[in-house]
C-alpha atoms as a PDB file:
ATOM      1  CA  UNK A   1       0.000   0.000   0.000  1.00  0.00           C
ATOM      2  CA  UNK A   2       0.981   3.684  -0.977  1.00  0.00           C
ATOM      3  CA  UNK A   3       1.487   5.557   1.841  1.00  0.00           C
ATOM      4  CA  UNK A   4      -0.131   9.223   0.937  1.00  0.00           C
ATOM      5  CA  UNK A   5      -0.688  12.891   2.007  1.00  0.00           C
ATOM      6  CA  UNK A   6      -4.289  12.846   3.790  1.00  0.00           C
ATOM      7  CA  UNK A   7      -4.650   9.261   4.442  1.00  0.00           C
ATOM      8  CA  UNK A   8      -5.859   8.739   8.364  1.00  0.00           C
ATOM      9  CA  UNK A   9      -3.357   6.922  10.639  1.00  0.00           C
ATOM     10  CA  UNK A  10      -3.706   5.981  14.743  1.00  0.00           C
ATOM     11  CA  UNK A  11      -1.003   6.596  16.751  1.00  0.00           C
ATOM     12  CA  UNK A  12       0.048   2.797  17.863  1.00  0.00           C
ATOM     13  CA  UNK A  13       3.101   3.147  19.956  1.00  0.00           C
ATOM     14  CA  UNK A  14       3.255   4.503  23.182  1.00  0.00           C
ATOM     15  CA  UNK A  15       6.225   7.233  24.426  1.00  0.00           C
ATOM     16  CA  UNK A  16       6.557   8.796  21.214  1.00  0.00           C
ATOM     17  CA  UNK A  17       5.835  11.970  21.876  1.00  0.00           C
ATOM     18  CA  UNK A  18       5.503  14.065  25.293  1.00  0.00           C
ATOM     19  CA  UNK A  19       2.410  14.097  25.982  1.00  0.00           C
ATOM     20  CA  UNK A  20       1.796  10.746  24.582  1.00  0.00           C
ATOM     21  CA  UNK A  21       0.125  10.107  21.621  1.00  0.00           C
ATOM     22  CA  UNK A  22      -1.373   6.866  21.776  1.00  0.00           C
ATOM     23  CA  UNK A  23      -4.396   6.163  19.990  1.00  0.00           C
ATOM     24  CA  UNK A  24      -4.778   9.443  18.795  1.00  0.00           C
ATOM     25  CA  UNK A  25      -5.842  10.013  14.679  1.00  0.00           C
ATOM     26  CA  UNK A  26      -3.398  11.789  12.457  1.00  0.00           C
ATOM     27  CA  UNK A  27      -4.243  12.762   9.138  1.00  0.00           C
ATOM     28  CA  UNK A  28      -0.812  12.640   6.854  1.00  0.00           C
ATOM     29  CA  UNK A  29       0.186  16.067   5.375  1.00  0.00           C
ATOM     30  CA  UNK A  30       3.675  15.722   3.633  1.00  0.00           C
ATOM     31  CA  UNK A  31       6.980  13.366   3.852  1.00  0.00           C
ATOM     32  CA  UNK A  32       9.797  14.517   4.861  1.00  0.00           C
ATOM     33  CA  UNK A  33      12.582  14.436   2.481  1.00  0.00           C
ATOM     34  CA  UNK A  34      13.405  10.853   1.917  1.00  0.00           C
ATOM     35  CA  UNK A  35      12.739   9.466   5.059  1.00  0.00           C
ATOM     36  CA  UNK A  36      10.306   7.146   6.996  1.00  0.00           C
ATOM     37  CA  UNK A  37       9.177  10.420   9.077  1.00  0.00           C
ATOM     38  CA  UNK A  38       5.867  12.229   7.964  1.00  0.00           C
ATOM     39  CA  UNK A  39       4.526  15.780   9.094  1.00  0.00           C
ATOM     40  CA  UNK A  40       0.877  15.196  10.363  1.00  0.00           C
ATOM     41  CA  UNK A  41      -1.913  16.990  12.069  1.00  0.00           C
ATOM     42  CA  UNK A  42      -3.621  15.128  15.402  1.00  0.00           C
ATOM     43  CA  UNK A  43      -6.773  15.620  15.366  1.00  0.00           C
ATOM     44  CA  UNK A  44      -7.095  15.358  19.054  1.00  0.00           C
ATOM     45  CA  UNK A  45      -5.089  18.002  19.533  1.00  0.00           C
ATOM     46  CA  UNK A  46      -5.244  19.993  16.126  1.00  0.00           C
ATOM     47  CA  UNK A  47      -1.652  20.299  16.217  1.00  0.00           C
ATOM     48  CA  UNK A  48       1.409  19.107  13.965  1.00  0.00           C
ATOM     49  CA  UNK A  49       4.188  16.875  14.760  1.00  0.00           C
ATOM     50  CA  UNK A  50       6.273  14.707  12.819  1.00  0.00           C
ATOM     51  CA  UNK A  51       5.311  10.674  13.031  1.00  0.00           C
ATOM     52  CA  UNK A  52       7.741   7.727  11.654  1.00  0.00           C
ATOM     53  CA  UNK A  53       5.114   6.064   9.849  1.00  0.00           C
ATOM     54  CA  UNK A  54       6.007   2.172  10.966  1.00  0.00           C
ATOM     55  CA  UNK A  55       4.667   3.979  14.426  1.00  0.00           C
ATOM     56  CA  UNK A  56       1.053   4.497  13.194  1.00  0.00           C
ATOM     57  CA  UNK A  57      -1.764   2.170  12.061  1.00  0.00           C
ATOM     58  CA  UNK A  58      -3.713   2.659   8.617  1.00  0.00           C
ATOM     59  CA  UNK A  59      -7.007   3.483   9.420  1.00  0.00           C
ATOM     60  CA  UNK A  60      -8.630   4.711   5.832  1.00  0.00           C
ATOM     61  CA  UNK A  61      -7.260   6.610   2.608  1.00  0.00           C
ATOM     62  CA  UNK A  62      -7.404  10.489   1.975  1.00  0.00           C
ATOM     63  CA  UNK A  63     -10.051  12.114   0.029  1.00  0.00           C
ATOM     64  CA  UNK A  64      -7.290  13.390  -2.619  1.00  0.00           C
ATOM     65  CA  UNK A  65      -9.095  14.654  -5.872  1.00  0.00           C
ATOM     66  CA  UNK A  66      -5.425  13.357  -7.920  1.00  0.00           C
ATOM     67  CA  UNK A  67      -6.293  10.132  -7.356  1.00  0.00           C
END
């Protein structure tokens, strides 16, 4: 699977971030550079962090209007 800007992701590791993000929803907003981190926006929280993707769960893909 194609990991993609806008595609919804759980949080599924604990003590990745302080506070911790557990469980929380991230939509996917860009990669950054070549590397298994992603920028993302919690939507608990509303706010963005940057997420190593093989620490989230797929949940469902992006509305993207390319695809």
């Amino acid at each position: 699977m194609k990991v993609e800007a806008g595609d919804l992701y759980r949080v599924k590791i604990t003590n990745t971030h302080k506070p911790c993000q557990y469980g929380a929803f991230i939509v996917l907003n860009e990669r950054l550079l070549d590397s298994p981190y992603w920028a993302g926006t919690n939507l608990n929280t509303g706010n963005w962090h940057h997420y190593r993707i093989t620490d989230l769960e797929f949940i469902a893909k992006g509305k993207n209007e390319s695809r």
